[in-house]
C-alpha atoms as a PDB file:
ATOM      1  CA  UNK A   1      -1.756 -11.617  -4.292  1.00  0.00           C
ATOM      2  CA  UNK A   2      -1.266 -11.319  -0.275  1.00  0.00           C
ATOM      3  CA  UNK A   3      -4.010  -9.618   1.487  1.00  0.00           C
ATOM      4  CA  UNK A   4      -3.131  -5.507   2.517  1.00  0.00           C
ATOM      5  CA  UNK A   5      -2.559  -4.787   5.979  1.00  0.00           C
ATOM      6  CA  UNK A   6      -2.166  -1.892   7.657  1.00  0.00           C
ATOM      7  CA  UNK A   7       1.749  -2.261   7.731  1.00  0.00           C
ATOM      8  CA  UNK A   8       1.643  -3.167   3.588  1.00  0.00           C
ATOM      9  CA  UNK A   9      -0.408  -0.309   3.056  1.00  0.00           C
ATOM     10  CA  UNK A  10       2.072   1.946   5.235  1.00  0.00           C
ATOM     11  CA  UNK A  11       5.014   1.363   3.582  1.00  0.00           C
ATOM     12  CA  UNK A  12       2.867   1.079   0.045  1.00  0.00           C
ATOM     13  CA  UNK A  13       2.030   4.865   1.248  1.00  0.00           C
ATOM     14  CA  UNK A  14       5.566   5.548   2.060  1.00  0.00           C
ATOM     15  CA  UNK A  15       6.948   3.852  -1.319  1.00  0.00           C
ATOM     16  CA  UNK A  16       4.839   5.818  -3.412  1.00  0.00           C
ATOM     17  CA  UNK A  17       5.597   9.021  -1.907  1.00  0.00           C
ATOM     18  CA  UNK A  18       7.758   9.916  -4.015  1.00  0.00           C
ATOM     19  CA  UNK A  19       6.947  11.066  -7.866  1.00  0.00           C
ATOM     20  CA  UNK A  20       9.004   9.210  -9.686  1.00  0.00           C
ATOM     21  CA  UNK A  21       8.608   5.820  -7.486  1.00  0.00           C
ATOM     22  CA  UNK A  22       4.867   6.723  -8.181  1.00  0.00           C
ATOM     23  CA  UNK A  23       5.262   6.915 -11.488  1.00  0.00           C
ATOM     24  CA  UNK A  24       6.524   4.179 -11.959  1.00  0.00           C
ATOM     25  CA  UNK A  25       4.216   2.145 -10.601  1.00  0.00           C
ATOM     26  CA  UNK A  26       1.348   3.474 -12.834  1.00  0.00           C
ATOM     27  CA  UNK A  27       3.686   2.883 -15.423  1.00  0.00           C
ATOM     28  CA  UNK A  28       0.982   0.875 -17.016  1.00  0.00           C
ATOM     29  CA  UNK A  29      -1.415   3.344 -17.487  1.00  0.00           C
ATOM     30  CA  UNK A  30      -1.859   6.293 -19.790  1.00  0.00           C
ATOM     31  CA  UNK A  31      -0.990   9.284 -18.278  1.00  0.00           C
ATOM     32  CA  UNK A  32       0.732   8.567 -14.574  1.00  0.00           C
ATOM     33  CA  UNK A  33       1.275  12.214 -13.337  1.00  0.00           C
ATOM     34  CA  UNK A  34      -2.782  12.957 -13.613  1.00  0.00           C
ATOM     35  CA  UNK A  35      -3.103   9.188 -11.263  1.00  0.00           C
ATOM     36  CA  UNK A  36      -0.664  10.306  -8.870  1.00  0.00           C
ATOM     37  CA  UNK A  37      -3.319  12.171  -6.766  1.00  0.00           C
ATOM     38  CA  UNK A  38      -5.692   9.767  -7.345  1.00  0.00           C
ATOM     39  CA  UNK A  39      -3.920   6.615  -6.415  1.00  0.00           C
ATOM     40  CA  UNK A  40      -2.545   8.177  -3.010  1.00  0.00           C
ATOM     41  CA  UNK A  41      -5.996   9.339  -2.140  1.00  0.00           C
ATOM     42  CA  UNK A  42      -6.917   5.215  -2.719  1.00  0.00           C
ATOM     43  CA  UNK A  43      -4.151   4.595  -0.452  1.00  0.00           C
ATOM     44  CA  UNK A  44      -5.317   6.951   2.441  1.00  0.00           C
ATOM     45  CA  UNK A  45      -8.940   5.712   1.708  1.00  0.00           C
ATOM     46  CA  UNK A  46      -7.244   2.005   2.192  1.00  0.00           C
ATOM     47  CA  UNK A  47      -5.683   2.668   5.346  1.00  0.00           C
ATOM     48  CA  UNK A  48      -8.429   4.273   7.003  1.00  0.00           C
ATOM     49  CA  UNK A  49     -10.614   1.472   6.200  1.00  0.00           C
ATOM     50  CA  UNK A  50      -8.051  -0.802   7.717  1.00  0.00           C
ATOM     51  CA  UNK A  51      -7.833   1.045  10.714  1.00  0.00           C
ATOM     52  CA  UNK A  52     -11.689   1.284  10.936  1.00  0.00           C
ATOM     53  CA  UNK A  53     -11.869  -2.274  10.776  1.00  0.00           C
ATOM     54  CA  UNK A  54      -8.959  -3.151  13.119  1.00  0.00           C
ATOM     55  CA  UNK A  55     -11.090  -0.621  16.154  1.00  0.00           C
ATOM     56  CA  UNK A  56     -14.119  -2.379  15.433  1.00  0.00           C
ATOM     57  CA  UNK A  57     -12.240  -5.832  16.118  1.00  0.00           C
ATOM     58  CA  UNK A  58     -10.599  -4.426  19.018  1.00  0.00           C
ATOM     59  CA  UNK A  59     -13.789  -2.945  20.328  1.00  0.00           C
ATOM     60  CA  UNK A  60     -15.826  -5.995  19.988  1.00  0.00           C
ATOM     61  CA  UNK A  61     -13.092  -8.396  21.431  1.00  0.00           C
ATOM     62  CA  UNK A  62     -13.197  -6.100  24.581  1.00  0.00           C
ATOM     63  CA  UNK A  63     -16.799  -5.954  25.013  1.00  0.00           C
ATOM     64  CA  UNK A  64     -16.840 -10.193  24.432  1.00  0.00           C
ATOM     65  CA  UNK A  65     -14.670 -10.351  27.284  1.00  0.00           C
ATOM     66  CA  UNK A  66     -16.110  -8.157  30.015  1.00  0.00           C
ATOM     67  CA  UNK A  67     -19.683  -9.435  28.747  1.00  0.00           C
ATOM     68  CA  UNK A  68     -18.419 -12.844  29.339  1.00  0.00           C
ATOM     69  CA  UNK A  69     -18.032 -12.186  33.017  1.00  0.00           C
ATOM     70  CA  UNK A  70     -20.624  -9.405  33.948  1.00  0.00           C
ATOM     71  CA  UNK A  71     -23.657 -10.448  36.290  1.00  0.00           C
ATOM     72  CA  UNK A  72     -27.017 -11.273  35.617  1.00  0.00           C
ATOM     73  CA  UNK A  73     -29.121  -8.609  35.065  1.00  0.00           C
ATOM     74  CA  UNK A  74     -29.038  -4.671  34.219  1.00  0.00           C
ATOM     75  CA  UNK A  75     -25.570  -3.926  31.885  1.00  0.00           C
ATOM     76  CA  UNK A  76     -23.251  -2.161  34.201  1.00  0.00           C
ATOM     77  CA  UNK A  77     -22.087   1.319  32.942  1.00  0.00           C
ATOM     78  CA  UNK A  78     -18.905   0.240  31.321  1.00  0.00           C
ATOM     79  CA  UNK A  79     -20.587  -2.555  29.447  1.00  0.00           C
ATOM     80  CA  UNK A  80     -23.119   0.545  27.852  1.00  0.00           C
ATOM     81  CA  UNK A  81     -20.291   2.608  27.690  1.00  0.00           C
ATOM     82  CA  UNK A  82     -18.155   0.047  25.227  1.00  0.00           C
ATOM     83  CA  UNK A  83     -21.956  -0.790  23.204  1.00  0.00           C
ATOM     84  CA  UNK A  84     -21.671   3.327  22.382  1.00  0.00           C
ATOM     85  CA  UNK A  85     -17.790   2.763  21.241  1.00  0.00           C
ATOM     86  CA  UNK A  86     -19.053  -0.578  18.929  1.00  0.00           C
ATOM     87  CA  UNK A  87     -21.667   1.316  17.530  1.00  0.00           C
ATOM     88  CA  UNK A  88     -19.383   4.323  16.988  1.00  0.00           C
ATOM     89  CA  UNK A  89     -16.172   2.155  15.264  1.00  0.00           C
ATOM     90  CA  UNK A  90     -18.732   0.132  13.039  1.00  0.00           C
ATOM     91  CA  UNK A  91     -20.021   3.951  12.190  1.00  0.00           C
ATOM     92  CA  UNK A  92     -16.597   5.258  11.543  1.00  0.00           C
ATOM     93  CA  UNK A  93     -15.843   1.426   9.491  1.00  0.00           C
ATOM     94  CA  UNK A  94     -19.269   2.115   7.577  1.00  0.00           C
ATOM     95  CA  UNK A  95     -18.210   5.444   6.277  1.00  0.00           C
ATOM     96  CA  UNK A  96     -14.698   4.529   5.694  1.00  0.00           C
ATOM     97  CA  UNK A  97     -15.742   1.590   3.473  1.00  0.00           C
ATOM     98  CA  UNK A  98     -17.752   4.392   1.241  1.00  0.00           C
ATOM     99  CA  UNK A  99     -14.999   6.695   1.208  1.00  0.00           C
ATOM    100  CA  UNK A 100     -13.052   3.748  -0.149  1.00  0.00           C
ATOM    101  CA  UNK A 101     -15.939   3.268  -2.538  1.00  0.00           C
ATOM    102  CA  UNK A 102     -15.759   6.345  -3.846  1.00  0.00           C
ATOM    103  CA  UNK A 103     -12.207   6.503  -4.260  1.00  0.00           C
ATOM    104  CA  UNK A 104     -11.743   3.270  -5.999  1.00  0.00           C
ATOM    105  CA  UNK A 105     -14.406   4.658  -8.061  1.00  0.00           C
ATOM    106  CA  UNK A 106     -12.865   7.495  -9.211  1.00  0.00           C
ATOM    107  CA  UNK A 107      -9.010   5.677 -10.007  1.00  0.00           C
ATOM    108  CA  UNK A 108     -10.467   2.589 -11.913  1.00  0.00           C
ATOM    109  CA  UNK A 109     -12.371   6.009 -14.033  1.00  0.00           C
ATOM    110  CA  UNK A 110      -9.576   8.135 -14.785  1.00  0.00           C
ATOM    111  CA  UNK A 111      -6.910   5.052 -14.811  1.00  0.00           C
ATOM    112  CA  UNK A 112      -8.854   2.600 -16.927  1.00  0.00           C
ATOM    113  CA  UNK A 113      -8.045  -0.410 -14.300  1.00  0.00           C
ATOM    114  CA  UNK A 114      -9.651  -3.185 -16.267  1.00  0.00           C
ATOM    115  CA  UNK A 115     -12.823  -4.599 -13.688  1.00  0.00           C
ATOM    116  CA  UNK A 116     -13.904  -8.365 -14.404  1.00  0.00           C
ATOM    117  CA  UNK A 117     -17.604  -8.849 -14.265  1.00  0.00           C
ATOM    118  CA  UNK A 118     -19.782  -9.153 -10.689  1.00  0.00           C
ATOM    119  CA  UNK A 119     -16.474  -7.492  -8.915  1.00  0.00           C
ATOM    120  CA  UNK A 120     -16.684  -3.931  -7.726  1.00  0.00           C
ATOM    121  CA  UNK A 121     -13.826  -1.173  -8.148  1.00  0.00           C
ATOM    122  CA  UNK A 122     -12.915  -1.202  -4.480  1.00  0.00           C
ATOM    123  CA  UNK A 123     -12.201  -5.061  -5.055  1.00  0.00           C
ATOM    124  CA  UNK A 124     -10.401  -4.176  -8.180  1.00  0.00           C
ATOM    125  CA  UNK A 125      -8.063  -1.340  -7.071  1.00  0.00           C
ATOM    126  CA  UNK A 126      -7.997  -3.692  -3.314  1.00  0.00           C
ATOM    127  CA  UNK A 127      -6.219  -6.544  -5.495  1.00  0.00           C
ATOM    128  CA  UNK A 128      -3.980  -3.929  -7.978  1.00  0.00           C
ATOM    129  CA  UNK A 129      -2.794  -2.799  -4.583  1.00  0.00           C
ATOM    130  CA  UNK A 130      -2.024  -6.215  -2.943  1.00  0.00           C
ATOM    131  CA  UNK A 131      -0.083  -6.805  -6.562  1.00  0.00           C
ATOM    132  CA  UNK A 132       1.921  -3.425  -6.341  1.00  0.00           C
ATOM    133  CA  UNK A 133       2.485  -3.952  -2.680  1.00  0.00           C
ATOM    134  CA  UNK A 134       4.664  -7.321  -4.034  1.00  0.00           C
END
């Protein structure tokens, strides 16, 4: 199982676009048509959450280097200025990680994707995904 990416998860997304490529990969399950919405909500949900993630990175990589050579003393304004944009992309990460909750609560419901014990759904569906994206 290879860990999603934004790229995987893009052309996952663009795979699964179509019905009967969909359907096929929920071939597994009871009734595919009713997961189709479901499991390309998941995907949008997975995607955001990547791109939270990958701002937050960004953001904090930026800030580590102009800290690194700002003077002594009072923060300059740019240096408060990217502290507000950290604190907003963790923000934006925080809710994207619940919207992924949420929506990896609702496909391992209505799809029956077995969860093994002390993981959560959004670890569940993460890994189904990594496996379909194979």
């Amino acid at each position: 199982m290879g860990k999603l990416t934004l790229a995987s998860v893009a052309a996952l997304n663009e795979r699964l676009a179509d019905d009967d490529a969909c359907d096929a990969a929920l071939a597994a399950f009871a009734d595919a048509a009713a997961l189709r919405g479901p499991l390309r909500s998941l995907l949008a949900a997975q995607a955001g959450l990547l791109q939270a993630e990958h701002e937050v990175g960004q953001v904090a990589d930026t800030l580590r280097r102009d800290q690194k050579y700002a003077p002594v003393g009072r923060p300059s304004v740019h240096i408060v200025q990217l502290r507000k944009q950290q604190a907003a992309a963790k923000q934006a990460a925080l809710i994207a990680r619940q919207v992924l909750a949420r929506e990896a609560q609702t496909f391992v419901r209505l799809s029956a994707l077995p969860v093994r014990a002390k993981q959560t759904p959004s670890e569940a569906t993460t890994a189904w995904l990594g496996a379909l994206g194979k």
